[in-house]
N, C-alpha and C. Protein backbone atom coordinates (compact mmCIF):
# COMPACT_ATOMS: atom_id res chain seq x y z
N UNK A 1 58.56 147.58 92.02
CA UNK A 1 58.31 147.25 90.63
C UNK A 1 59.35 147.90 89.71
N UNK A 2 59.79 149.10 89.92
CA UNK A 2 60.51 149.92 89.23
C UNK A 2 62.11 148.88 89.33
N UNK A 3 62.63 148.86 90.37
CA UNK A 3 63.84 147.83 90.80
C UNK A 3 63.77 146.90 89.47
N UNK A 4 63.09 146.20 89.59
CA UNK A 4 62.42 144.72 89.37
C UNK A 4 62.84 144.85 87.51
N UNK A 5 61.74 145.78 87.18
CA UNK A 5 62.16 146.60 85.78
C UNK A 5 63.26 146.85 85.12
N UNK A 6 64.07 147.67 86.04
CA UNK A 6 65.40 148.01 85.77
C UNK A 6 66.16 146.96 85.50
N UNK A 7 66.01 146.28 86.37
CA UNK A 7 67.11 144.59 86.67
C UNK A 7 66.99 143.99 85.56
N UNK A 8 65.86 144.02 85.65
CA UNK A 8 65.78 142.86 84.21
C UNK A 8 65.96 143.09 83.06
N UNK A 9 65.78 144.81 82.54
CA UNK A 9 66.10 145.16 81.18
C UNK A 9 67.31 146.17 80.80
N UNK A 10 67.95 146.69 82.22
CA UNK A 10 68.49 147.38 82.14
C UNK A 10 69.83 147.02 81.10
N UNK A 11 70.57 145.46 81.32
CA UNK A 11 71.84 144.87 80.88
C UNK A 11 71.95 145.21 79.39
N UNK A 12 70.27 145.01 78.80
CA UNK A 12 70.36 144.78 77.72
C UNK A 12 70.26 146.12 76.69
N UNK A 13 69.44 146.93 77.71
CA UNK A 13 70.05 148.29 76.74
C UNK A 13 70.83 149.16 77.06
N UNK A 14 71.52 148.76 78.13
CA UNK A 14 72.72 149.76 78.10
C UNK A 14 73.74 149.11 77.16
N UNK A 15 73.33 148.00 76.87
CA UNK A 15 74.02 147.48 75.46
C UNK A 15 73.63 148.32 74.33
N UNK A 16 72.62 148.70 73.96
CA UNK A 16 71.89 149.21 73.29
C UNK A 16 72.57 150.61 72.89
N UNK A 17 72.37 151.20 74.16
CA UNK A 17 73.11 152.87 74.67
C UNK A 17 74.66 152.93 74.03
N UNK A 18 75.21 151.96 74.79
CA UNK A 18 76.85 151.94 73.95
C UNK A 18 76.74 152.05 72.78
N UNK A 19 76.03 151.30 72.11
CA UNK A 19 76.25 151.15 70.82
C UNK A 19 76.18 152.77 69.90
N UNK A 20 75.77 154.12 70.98
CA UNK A 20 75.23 154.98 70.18
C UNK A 20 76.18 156.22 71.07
N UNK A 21 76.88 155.83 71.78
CA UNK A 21 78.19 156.53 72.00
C UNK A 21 79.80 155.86 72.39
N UNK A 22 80.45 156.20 72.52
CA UNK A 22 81.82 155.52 72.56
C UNK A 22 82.25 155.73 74.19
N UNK A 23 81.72 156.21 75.39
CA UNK A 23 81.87 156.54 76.21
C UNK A 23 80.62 155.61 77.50
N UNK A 24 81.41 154.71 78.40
CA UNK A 24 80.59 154.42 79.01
C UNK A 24 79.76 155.10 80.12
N UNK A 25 80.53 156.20 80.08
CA UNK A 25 79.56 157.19 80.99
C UNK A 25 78.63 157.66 80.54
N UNK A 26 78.74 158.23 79.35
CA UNK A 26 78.00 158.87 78.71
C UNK A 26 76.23 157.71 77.92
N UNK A 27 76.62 156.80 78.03
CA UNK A 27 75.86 155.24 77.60
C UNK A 27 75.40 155.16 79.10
N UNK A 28 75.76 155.22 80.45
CA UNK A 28 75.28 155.33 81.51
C UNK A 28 73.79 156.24 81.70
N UNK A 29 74.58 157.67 81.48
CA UNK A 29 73.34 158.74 81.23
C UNK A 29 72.40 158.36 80.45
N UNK A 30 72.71 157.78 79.39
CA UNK A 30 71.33 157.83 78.36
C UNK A 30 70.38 156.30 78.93
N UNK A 31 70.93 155.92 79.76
CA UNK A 31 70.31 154.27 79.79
C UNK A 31 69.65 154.92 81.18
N UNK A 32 70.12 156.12 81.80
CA UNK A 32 69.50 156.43 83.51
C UNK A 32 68.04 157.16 82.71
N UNK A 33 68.56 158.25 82.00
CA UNK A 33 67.36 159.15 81.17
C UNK A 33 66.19 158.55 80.74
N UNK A 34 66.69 157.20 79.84
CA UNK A 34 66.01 156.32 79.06
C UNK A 34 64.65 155.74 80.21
N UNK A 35 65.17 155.41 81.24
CA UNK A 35 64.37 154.47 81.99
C UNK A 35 63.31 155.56 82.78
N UNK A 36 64.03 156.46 83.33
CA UNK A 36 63.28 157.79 84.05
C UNK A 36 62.07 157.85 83.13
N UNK A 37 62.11 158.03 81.68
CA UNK A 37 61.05 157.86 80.82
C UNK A 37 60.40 156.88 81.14
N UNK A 38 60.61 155.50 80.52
CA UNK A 38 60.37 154.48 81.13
C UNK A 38 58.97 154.63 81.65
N UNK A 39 59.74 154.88 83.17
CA UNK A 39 59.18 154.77 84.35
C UNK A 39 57.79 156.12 84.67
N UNK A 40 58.14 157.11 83.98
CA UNK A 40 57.12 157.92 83.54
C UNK A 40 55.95 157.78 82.82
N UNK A 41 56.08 156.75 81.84
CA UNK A 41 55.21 156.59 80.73
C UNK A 41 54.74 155.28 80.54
N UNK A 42 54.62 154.62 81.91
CA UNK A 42 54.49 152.78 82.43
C UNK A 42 52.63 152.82 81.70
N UNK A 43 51.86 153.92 81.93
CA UNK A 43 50.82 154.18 81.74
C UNK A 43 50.11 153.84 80.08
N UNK A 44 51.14 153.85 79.61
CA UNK A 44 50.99 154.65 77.82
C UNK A 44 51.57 153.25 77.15
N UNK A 45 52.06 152.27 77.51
CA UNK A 45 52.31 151.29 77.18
C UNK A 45 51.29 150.54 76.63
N UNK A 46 50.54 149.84 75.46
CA UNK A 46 49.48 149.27 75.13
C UNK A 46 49.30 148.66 74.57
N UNK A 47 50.19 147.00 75.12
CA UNK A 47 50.05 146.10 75.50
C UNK A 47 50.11 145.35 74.08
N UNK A 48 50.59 145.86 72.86
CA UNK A 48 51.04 145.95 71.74
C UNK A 48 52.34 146.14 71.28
N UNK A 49 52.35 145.00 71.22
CA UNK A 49 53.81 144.37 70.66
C UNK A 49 54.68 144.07 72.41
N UNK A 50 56.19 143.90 71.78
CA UNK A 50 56.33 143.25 73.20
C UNK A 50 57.22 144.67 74.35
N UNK A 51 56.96 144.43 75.15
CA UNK A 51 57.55 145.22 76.39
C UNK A 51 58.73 145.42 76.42
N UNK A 52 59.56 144.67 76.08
CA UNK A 52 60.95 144.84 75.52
C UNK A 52 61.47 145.86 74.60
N UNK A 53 60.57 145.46 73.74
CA UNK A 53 60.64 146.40 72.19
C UNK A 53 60.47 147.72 72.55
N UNK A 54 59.10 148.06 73.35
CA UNK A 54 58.80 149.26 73.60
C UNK A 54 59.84 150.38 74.58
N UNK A 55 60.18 149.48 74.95
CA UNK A 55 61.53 149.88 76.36
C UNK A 55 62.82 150.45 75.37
N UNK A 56 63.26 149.39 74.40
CA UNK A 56 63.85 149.28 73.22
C UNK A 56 63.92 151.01 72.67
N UNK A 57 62.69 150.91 72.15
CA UNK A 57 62.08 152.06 71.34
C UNK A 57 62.35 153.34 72.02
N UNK A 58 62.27 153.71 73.56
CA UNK A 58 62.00 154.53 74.12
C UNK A 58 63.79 154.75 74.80
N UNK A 59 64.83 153.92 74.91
CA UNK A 59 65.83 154.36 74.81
C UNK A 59 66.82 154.80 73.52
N UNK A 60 66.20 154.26 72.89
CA UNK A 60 66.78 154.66 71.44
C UNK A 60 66.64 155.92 70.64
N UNK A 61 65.47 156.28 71.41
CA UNK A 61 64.56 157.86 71.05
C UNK A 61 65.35 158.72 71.97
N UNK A 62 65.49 158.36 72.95
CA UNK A 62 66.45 158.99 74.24
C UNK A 62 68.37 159.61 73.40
N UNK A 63 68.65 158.31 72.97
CA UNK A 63 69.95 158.52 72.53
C UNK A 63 70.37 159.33 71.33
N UNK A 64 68.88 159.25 70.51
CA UNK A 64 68.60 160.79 69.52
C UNK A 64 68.67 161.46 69.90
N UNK A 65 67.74 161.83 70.81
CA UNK A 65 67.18 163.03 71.48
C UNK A 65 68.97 163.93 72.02
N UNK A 66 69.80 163.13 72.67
CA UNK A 66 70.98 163.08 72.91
C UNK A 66 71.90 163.76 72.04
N UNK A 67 71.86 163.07 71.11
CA UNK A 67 72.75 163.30 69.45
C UNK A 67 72.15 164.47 69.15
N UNK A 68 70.65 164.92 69.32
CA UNK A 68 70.35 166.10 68.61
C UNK A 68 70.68 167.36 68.96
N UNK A 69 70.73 167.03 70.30
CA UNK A 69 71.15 168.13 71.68
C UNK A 69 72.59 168.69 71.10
N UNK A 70 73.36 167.68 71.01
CA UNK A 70 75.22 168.02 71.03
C UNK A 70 75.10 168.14 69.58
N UNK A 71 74.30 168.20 68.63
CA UNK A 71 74.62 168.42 66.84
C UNK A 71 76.06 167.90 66.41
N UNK A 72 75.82 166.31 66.41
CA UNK A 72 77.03 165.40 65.77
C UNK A 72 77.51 165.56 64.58
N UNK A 73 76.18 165.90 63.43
CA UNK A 73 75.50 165.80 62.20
C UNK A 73 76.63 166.59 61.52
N UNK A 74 77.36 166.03 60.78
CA UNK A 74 78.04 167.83 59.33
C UNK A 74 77.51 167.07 58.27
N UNK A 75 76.52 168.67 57.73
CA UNK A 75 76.17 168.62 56.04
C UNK A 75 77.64 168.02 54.91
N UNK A 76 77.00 167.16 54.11
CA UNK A 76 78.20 167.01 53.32
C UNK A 76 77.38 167.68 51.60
N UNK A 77 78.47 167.57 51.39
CA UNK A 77 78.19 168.04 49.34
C UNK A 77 78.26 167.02 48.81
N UNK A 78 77.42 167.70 47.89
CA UNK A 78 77.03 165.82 46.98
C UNK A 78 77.98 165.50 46.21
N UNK A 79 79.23 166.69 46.24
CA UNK A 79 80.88 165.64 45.44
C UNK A 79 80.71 164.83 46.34
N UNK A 80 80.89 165.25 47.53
CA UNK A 80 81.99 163.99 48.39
C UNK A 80 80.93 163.22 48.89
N UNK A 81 79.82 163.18 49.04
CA UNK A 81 78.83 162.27 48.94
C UNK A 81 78.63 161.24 48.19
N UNK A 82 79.01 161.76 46.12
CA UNK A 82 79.55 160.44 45.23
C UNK A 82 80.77 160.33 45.70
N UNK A 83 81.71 160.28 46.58
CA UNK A 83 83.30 160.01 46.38
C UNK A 83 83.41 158.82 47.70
N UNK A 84 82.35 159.39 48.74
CA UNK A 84 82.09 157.96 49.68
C UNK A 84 81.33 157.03 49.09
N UNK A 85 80.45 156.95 48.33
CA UNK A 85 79.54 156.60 48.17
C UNK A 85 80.15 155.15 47.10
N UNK A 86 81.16 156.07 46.57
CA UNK A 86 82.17 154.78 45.56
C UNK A 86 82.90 153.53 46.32
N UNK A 87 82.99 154.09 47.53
CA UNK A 87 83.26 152.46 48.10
C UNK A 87 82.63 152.03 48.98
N UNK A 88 82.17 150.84 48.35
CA UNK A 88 80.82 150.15 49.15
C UNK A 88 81.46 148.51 49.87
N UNK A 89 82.55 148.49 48.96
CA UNK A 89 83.00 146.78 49.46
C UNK A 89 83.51 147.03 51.19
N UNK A 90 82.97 145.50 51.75
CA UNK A 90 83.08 145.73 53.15
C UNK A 90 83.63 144.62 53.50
N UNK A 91 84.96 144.57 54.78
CA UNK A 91 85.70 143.40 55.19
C UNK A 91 85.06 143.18 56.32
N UNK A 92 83.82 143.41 56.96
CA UNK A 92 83.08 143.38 58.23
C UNK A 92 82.42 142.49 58.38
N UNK A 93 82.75 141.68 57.06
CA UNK A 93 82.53 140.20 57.09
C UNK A 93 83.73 139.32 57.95
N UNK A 94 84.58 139.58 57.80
CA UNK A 94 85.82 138.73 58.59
C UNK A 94 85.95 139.12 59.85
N UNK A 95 84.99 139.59 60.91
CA UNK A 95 84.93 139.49 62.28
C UNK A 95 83.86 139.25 62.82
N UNK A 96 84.70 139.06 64.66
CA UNK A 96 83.48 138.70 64.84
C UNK A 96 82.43 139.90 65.39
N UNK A 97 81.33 139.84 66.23
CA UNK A 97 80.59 140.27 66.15
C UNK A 97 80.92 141.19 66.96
N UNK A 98 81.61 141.07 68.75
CA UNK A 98 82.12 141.49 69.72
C UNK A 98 82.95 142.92 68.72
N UNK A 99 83.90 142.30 67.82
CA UNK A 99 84.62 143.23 67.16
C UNK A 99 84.50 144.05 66.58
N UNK A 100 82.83 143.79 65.98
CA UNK A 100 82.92 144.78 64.80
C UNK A 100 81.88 146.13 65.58
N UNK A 101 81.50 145.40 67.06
CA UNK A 101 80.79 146.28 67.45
C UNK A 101 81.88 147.16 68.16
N UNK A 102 83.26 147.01 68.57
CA UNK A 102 83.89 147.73 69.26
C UNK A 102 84.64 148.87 68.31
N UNK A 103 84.90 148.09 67.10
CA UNK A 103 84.90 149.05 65.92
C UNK A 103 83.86 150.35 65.81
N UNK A 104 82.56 149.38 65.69
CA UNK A 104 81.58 150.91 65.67
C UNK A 104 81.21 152.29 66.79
N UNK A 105 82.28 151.35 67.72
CA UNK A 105 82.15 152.22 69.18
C UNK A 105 82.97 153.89 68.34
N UNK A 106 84.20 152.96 67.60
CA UNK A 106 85.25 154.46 67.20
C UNK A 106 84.50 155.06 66.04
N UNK A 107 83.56 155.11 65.59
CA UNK A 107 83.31 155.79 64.92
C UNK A 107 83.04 156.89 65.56
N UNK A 108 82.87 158.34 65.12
CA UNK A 108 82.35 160.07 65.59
C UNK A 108 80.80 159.77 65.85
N UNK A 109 80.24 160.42 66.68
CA UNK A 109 78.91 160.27 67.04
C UNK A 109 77.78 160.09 66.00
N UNK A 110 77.96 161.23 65.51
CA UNK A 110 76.96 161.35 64.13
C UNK A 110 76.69 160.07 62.91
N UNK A 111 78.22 159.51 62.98
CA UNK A 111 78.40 158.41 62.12
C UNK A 111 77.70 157.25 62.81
N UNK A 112 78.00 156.78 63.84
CA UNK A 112 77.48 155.92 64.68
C UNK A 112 76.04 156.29 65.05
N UNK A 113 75.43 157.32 65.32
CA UNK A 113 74.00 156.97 64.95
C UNK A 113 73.16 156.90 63.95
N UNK A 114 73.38 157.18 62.57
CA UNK A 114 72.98 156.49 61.61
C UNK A 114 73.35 155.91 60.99
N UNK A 115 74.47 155.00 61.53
CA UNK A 115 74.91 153.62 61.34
C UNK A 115 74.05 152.62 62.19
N UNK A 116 73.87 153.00 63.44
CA UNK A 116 73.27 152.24 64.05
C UNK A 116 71.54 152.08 63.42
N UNK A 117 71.12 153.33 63.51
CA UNK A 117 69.84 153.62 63.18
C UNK A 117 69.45 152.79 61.69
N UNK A 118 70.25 152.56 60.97
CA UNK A 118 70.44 151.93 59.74
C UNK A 118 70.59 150.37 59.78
N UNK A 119 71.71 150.23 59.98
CA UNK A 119 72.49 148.91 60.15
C UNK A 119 71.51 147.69 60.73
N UNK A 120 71.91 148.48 62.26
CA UNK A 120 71.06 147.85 63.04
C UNK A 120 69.70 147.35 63.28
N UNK A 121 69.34 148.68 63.59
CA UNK A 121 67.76 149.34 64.53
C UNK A 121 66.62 148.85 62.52
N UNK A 122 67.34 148.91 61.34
CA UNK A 122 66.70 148.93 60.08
C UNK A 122 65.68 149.85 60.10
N UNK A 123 66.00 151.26 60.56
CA UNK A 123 64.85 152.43 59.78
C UNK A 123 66.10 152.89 58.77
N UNK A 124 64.72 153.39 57.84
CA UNK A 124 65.04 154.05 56.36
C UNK A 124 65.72 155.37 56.33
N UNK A 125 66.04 156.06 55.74
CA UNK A 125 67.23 157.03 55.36
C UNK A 125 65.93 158.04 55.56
N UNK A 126 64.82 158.33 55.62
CA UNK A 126 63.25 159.37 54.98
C UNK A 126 63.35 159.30 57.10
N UNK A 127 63.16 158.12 57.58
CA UNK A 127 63.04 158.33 59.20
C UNK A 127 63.99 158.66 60.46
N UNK A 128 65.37 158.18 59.41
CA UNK A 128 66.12 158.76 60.11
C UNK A 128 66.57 160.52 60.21
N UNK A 129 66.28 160.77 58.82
CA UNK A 129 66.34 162.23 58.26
C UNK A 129 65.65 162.90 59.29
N UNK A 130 64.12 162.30 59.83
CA UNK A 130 63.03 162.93 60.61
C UNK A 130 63.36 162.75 61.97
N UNK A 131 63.70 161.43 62.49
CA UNK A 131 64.77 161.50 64.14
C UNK A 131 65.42 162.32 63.90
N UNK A 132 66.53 162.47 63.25
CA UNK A 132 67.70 163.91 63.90
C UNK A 132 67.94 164.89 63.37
N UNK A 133 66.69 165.08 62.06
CA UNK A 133 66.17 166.61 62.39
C UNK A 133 67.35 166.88 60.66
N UNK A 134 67.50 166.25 60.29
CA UNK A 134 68.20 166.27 58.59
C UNK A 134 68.04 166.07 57.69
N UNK A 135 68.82 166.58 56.76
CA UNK A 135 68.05 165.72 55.29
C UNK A 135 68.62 164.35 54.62
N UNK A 136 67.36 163.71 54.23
CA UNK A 136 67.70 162.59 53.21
C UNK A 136 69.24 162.52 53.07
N UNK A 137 69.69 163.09 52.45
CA UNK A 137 70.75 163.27 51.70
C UNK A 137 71.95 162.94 52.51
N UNK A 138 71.89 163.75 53.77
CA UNK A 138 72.77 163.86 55.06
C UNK A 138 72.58 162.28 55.33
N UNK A 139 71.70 161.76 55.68
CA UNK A 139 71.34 160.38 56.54
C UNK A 139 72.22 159.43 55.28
N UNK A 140 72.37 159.56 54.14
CA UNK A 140 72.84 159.04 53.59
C UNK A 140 74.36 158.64 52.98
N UNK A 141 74.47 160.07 53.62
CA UNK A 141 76.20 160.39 53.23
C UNK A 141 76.85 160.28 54.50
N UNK A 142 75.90 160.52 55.70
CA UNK A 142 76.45 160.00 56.98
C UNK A 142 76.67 158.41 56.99
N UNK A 143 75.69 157.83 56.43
CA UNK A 143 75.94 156.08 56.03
C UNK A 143 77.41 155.59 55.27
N UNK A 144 77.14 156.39 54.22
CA UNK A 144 78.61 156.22 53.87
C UNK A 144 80.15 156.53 53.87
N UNK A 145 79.95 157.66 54.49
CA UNK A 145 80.86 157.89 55.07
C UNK A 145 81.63 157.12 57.13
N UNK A 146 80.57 156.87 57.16
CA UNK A 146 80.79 155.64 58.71
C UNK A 146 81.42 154.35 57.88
N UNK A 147 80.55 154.19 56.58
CA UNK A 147 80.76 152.64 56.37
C UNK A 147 82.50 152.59 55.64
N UNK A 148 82.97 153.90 55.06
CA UNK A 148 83.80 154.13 55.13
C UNK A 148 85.51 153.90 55.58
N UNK A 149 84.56 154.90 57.25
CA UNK A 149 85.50 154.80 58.02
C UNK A 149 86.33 153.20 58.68
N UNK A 150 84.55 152.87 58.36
CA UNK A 150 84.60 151.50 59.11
C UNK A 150 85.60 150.28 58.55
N UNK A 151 85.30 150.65 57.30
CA UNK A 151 86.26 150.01 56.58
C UNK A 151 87.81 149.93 56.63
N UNK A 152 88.57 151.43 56.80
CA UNK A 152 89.46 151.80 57.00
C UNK A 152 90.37 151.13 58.27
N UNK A 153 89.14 151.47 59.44
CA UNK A 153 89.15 150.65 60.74
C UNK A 153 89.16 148.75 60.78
N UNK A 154 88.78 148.50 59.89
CA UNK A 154 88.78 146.68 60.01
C UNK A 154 90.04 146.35 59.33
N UNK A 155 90.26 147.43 58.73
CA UNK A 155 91.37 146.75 57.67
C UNK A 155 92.85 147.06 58.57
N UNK A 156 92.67 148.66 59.25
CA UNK A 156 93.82 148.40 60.52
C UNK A 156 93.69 147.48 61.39
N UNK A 157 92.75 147.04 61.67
CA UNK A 157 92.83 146.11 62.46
C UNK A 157 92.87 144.61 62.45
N UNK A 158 92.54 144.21 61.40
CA UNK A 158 92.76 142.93 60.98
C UNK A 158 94.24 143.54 60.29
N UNK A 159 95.22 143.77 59.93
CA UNK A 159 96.65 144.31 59.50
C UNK A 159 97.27 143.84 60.65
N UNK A 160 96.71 144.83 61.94
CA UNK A 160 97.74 144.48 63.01
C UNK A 160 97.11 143.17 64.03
N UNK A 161 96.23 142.44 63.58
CA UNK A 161 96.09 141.18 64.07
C UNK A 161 96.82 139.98 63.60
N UNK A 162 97.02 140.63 62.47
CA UNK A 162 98.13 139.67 61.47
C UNK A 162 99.65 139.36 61.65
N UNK A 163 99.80 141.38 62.06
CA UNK A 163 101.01 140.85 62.65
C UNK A 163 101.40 140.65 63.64
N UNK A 164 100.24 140.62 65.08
CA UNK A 164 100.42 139.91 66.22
C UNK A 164 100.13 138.54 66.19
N UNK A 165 99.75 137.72 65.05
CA UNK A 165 100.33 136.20 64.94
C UNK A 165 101.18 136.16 64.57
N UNK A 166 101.42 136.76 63.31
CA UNK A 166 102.39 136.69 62.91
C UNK A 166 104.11 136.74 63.71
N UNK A 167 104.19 137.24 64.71
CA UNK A 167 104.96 137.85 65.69
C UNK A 167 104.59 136.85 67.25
N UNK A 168 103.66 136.04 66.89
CA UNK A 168 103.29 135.38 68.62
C UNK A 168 103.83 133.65 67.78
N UNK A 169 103.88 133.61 67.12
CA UNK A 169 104.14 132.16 66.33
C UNK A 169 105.69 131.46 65.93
């Protein structure tokens, strides 16, 4: 049964796992950890909402749990908190999806999990504060400062996509 389990859900959250480190080994560990739970807590499952989700839920808690261990997190000051916070326009519209997730791979850990935790997963800045153990404030300036980076990152990279047509044509 356990096999059976694995097989079938494993593809999809070690998709999941990547998304919350930049290292496929390290997305390995948390997707082996994740399931060990799993497979521990088959009992406690209740039959509420879907099995997926819950599997979902319980590697995602794993990849915190992870982040909280190695302390990704730096306090910022609320200057530079308004000074990210001033640029909000985003070119993460002009890719595709494959891309913008390989983008979020380069972000620093800390950034990438409450980007993800945000973006993605849609908990609030009050729950993420309470997953990794920070304040409001932090969950927020960690947001903007990823969305930031991210920015920085699409714009090198759509630059030098430009000029590899530009240069293949």
């Amino acid at each position: 049964m356990q096999a059976a389990l694995y097989e079938r859900f494993a593809p999809k959250m070690y998709g999941v796992c990547l998304r919350y480190t930049s290292d496929q080994e390290e997305a390995q560990d948390i997707l082996q950890e994740g399931f060990i739970k799993v497979f521990r807590n088959l009992e406690k499952f209740r039959q509420e909402g879907s099995f997926e989700g819950w599997i979902r839920r319980i590697v995602i808690n794993t990849a915190i749990e992870h982040f909280r261990r190695r302390k990704h997190l730096q306090p910022v000051t609320e200057k530079e908190e308004a000074a990210i916070e001033a640029t909000e326009e985003s070119a993460l519209d002009r890719l595709a999806e494959k891309d913008i997730i390989a983008l979020v791979r380069q972000l620093s850990p800390g950034y990438r999990a409450v980007f993800n935790l945000y973006v993605i997963e849609g908990y609030g800045h009050k729950e993420i504060a309470e997953m990794l153990g920070i304040s409001e404030g932090t969950s927020k300036s960690q947001l903007a400062r990823a969305k930031a980076v991210l920015q920085r990152l699409v714009q090198t990279y759509l630059s030098e996509r430009r000029t590899t047509l530009k240069s293949g044509s």
